[in-house]
Protein backbone atom coordinates (compact mmCIF):
# COMPACT_ATOMS: atom_id res chain seq x y z
CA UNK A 1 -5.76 -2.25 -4.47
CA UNK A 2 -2.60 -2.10 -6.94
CA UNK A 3 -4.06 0.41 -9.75
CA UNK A 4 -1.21 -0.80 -11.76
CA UNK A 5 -2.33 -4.41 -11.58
CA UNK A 6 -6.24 -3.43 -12.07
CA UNK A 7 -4.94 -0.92 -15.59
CA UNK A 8 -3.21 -3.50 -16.70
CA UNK A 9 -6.17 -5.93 -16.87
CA UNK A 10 -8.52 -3.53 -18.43
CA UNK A 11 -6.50 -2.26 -21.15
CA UNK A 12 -6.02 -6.05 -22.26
CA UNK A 13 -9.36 -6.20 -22.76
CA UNK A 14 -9.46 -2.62 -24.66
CA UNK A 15 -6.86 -3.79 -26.36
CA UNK A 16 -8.42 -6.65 -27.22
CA UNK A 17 -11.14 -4.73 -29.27
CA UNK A 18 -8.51 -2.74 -30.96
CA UNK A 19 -6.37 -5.37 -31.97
CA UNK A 20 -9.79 -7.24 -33.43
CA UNK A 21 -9.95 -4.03 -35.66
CA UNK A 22 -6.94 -4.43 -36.78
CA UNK A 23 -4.66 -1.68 -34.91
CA UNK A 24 -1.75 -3.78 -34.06
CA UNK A 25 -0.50 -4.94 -30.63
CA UNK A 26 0.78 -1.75 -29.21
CA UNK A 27 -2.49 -1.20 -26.54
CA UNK A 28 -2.01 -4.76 -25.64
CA UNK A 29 1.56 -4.46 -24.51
CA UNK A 30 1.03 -1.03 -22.85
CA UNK A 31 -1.77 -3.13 -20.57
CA UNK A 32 1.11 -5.15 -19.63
CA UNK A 33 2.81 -2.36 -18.04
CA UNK A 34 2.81 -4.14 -14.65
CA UNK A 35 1.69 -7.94 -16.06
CA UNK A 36 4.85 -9.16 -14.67
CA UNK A 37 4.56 -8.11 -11.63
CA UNK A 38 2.15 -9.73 -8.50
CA UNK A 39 -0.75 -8.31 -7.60
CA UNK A 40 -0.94 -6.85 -4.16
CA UNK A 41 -1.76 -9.48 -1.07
CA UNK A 42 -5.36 -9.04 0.33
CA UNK A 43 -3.10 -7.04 3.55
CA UNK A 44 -2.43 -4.54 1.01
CA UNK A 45 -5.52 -4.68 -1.22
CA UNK A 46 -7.13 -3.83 2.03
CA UNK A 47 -5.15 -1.02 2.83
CA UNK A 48 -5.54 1.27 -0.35
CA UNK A 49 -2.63 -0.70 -2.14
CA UNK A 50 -0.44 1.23 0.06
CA UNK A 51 2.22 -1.88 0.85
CA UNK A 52 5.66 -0.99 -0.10
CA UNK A 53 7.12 0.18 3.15
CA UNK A 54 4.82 -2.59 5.77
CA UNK A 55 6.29 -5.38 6.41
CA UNK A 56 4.14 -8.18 4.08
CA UNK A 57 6.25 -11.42 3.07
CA UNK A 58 3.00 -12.34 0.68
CA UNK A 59 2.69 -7.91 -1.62
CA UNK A 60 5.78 -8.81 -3.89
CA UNK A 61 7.90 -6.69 -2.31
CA UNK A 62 11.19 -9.12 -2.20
CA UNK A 63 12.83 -6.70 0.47
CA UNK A 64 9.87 -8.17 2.97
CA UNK A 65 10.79 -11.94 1.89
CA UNK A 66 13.41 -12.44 4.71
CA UNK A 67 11.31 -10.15 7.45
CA UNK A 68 10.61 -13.74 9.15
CA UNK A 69 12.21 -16.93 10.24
CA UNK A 70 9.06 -18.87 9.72
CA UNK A 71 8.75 -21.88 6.74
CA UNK A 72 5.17 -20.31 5.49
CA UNK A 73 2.45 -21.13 2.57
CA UNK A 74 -0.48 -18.87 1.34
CA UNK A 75 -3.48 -19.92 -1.22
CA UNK A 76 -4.84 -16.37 -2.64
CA UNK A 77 -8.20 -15.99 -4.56
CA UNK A 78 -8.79 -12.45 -6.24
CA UNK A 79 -12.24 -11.82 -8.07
CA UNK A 80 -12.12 -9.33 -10.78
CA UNK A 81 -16.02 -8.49 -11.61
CA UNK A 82 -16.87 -5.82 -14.17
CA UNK A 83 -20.82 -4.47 -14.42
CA UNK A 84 -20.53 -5.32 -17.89
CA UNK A 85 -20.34 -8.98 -17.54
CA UNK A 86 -16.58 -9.61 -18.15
CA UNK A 87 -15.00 -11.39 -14.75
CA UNK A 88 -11.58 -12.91 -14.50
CA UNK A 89 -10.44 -15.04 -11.56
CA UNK A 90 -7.00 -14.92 -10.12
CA UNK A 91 -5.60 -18.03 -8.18
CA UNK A 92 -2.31 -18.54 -6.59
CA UNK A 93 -0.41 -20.49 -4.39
CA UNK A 94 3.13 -18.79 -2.29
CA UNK A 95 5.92 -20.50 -0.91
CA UNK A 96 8.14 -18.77 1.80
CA UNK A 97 11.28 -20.76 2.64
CA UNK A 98 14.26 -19.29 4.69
CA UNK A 99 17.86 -19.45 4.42
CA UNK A 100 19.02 -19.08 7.46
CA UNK A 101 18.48 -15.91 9.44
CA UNK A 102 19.55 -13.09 6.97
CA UNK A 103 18.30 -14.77 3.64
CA UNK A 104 15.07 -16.41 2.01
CA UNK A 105 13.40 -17.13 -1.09
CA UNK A 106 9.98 -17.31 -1.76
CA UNK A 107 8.02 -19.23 -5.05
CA UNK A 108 4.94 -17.97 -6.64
CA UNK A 109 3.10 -19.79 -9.13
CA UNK A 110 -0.09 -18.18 -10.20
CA UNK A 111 -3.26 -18.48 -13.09
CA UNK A 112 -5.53 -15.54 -14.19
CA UNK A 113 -8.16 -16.39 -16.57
CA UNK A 114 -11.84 -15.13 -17.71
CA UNK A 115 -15.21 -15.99 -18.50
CA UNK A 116 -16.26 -15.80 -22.41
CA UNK A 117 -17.63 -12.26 -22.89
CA UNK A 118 -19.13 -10.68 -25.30
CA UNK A 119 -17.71 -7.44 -26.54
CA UNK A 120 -20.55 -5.00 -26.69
CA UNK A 121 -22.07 -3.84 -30.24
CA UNK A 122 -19.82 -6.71 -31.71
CA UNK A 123 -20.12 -10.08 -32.38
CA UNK A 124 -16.68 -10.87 -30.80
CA UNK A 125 -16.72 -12.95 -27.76
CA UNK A 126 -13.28 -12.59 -25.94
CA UNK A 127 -11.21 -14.86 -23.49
CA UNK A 128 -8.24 -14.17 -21.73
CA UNK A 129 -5.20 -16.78 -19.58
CA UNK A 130 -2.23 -16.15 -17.97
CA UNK A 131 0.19 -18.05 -15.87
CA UNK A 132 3.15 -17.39 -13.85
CA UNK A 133 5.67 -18.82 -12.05
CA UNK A 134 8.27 -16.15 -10.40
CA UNK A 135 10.90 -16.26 -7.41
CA UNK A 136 11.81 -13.71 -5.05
CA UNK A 137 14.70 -13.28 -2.98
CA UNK A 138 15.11 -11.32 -0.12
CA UNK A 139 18.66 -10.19 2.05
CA UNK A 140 19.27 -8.91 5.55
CA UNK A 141 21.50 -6.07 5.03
CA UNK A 142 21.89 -5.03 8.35
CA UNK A 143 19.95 -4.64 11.72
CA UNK A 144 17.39 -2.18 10.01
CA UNK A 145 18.06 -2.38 6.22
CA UNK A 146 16.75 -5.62 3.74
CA UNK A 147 17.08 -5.85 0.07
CA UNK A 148 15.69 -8.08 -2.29
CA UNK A 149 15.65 -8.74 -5.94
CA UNK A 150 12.35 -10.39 -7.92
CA UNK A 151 13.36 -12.27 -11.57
CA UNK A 152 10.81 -12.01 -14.47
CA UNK A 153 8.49 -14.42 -14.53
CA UNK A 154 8.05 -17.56 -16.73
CA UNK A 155 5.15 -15.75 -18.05
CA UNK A 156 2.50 -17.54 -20.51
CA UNK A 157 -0.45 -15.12 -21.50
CA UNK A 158 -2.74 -15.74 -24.28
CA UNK A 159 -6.39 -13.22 -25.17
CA UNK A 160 -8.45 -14.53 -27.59
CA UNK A 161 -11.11 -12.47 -29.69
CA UNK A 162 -13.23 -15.14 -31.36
CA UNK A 163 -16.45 -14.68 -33.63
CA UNK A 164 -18.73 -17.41 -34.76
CA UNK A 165 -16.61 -20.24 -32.59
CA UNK A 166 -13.63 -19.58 -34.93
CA UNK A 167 -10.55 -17.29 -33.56
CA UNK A 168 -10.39 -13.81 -35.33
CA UNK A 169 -7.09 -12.35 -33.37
CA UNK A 170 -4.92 -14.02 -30.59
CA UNK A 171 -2.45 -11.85 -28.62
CA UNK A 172 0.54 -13.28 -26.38
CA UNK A 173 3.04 -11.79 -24.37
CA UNK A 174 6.50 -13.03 -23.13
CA UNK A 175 8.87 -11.10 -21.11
CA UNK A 176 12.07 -11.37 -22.63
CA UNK A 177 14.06 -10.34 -19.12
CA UNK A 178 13.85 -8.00 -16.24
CA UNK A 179 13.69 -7.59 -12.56
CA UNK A 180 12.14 -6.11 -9.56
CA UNK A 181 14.36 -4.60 -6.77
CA UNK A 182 13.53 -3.82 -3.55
CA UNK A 183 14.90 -1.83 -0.16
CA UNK A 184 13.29 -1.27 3.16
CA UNK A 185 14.46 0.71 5.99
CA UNK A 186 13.29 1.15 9.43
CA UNK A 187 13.90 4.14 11.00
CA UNK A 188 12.88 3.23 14.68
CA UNK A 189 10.06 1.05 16.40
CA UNK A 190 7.11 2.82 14.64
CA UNK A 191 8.37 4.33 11.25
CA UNK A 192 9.83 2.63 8.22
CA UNK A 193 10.75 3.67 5.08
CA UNK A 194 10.98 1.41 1.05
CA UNK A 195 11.01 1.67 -2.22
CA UNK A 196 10.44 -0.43 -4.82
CA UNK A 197 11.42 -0.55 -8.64
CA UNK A 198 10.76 -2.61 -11.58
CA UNK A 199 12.52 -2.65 -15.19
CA UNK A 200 11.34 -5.04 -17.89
CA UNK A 201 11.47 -5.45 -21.88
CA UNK A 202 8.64 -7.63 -23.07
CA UNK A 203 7.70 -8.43 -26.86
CA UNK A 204 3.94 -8.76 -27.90
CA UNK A 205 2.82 -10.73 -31.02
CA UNK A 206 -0.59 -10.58 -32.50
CA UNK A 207 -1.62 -13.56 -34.75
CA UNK A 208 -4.72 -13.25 -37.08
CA UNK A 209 -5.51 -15.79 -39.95
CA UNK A 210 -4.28 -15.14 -43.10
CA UNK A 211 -2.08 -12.20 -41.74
CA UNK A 212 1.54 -11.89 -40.97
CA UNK A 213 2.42 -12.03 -37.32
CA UNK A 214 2.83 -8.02 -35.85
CA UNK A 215 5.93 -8.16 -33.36
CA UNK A 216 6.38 -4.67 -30.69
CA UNK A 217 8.96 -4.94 -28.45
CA UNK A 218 8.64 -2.84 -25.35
CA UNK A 219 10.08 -1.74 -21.61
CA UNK A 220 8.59 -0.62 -18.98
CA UNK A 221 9.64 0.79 -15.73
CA UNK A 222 7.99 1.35 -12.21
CA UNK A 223 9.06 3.27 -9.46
CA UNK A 224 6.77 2.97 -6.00
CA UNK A 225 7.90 4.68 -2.90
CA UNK A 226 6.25 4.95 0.37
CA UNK A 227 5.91 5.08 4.11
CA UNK A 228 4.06 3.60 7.12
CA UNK A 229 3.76 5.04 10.78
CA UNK A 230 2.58 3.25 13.76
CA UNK A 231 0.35 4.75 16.49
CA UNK A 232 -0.28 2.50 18.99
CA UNK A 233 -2.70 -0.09 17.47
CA UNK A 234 -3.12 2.29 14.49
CA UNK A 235 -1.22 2.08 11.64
CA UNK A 236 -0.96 4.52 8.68
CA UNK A 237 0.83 3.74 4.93
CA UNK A 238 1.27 5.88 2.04
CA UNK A 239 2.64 4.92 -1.36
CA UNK A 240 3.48 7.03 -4.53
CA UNK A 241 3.71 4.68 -7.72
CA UNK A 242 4.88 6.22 -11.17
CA UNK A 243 5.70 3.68 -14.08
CA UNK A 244 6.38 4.58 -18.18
CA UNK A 245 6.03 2.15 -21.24
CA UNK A 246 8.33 3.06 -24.06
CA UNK A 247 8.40 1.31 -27.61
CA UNK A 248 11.84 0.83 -29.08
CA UNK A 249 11.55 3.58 -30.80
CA UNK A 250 11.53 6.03 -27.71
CA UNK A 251 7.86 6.54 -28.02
CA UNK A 252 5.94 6.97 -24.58
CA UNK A 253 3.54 4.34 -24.70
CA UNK A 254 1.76 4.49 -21.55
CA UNK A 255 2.19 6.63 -18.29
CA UNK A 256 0.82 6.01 -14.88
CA UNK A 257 1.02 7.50 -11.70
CA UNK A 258 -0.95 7.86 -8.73
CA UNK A 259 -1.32 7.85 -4.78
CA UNK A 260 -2.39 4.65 -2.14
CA UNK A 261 -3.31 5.38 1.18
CA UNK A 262 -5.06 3.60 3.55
CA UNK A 263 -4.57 2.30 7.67
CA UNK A 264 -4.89 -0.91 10.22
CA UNK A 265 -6.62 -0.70 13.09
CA UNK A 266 -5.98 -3.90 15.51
CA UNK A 267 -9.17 -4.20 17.99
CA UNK A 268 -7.46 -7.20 19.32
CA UNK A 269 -5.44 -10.32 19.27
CA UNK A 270 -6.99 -12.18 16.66
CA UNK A 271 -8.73 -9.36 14.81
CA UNK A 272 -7.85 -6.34 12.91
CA UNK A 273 -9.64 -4.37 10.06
CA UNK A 274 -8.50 -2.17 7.54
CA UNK A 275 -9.19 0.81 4.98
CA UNK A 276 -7.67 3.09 2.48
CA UNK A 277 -7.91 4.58 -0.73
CA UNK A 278 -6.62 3.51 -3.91
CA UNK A 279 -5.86 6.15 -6.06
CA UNK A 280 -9.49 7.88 -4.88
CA UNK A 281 -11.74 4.98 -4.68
CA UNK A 282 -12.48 3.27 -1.16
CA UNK A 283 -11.36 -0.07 -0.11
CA UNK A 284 -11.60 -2.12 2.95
CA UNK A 285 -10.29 -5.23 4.91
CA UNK A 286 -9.94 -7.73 7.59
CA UNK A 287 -7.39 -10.28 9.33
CA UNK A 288 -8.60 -12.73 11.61
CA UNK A 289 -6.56 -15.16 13.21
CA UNK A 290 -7.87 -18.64 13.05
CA UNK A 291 -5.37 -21.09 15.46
CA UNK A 292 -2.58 -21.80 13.09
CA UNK A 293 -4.08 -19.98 10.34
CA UNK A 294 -4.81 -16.52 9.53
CA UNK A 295 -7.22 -15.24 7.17
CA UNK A 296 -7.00 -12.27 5.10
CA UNK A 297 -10.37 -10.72 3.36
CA UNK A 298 -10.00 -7.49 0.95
CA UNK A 299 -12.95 -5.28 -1.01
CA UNK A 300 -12.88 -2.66 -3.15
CA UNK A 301 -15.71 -1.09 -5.26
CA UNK A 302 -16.11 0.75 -8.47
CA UNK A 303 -12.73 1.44 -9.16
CA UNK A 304 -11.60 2.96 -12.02
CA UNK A 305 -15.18 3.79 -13.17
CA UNK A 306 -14.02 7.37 -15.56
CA UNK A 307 -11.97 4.60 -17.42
CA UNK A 308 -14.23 1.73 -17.94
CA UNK A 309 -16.81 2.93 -20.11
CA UNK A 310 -16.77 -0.51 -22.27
CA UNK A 311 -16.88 -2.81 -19.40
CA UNK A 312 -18.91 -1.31 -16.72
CA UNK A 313 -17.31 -0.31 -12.93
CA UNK A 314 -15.08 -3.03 -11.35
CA UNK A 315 -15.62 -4.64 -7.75
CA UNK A 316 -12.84 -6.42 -6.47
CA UNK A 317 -12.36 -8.91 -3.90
CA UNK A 318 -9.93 -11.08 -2.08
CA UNK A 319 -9.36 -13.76 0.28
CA UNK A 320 -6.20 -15.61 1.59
CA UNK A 321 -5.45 -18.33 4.12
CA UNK A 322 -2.00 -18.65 5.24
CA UNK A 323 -0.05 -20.77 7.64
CA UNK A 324 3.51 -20.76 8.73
CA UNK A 325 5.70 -23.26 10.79
């Protein structure tokens, strides 16, 4: 799966515990190094997070938006399930329209929240909700060249550390602006080429009774590049991500960088399966065709597990249905 996506979800919650302590918003915002951008679709959850360069309408890559002609929908289910008892639930519906042949647009409208957990050795139980809505647009350059362009998100997202049933710190983030950009290549039938970068400021405010509001304003940027070669029914993608968090006062923040790997294997019309590696740890996949519909499953285990020590090893797992007309 997306590292980016998965980091940026556990250092909320670390930052969480921090902020409760009193240490200011500045872990918080670094967790939201990627919080604007989609997590990746179960195709390339299954695959290692390796995405940028297949073709995949539904990964947030807008350069794959206007790959099709087809009207198409997707629901999308993601289960985030720490050992430690913290779980948040992703849910989120896509809509692919067209514009003719060389153009299309697609709308995404998503909600993450969590469970009430209880922070370890503390008597702070913490709860976390965001929602989305972003648009994507993607542009047929030419016969083997598409570009796209992703806006920031109307982004609402709200963590709550609570002791006693009254609120003892409450964090929320807004992106102030930014975008995604995106370019895909092919080189011939069985080799393409992408890349895929990100630039956003953000502010984070922290709110405790009693105190004055703490403001940190913030920008990130993320650069993923990456390949895909096909071999028959075998198909093999590799993606290099590297993404910075700077305060406004030049201060490095956060830094993150790391490799996603992974293959399809098609054993036959309506069934192909999937595997990679996502940044080291193992993840798997299918696709079945169903009629109309097609159904996407993804699973990946203990990732992440050197950096989780609070919340235990994290299991994730995904399923889609999608139609298109």
């Amino acid at each position: 799966m997306q590292k980016l996506l998965v980091t940026a979800l556990t250092l909320i919650l670390a930052a969480a515990v921090t902020a409760a302590q009193g240490l200011g918003t500045e872990s918080y915002a670094s967790a939201h190094l990627l919080s604007t951008v989609q997590g990746p679709s179960a195709e390339a959850m299954g695959r290692g997070g390796a995405f940028v360069a297949v073709i995949d309408p539904w990964s947030g890559n807008p350069a794959h938006v206007v790959a099709g002609d087809d009207q198409a929908i997707i629901v999308q289910h993601v289960n985030y399930d720490f050992s430690g008892g913290f779980e948040t639930n992703l849910r989120s519906v896509k809509y692919l329209q067209p514009l003719g042949r060389n153009e299309a647009i697609m709308i995404n409208i998503a909600e993450l929240d969590s469970n009430f957990w209880t922070i370890p050795g503390t008597p702070l139980k913490l709860k976390m909700r965001e929602r989305d809505v972003s648009i994507l647009y993607g542009r047929r350059l030419d016969d083997n060249w598409t570009g796209g362009i992703a806006v920031a998100p109307m982004m609402d997202v709200n963590l709550t550390a609570s002791a006693g049933g009254a609120s003892i710190v409450g964090i929320e983030s807004t992106p102030k602006y930014g975008a995604r950009l995106g370019l895909h290549g092919t080189v011939d039938e069985n080799t393409a080429l992408a890349v895929q970068y990100d630039w956003y400021r953000e502010e984070s405010v922290m709110r405790s009774p009693g105190s004055p509001a703490l403001r940190d304003r913030y920008t990130s940027e993320i650069l993923r590049a990456g390949a895909y070669r096909q071999f028959g029914r075998l198909l093999v993608a590799a993606d290099y991500v590297n993404g910075t968090l700077e305060t406004d006062r030049g201060r490095e923040v956060a830094d993150l960088n790391g490799w996603f790997v992974g293959a399809d294997y098609r054993l036959n019309r309506n069934l192909l399966l999937r595997a990679g590696s996502a940044d080291g740890e193992f993840t798997c996949g299918a696709e079945i065709q169903l009629g109309d519909i097609v159904v996407k499953f993804s699973k990946a285990k203990n990732l992440f597990a050197d950096q989780l020590a609070l919340f235990g090893d994290l299991d994730a797992t995904q399923l889609t249905a999608e139609i298109s007309w």
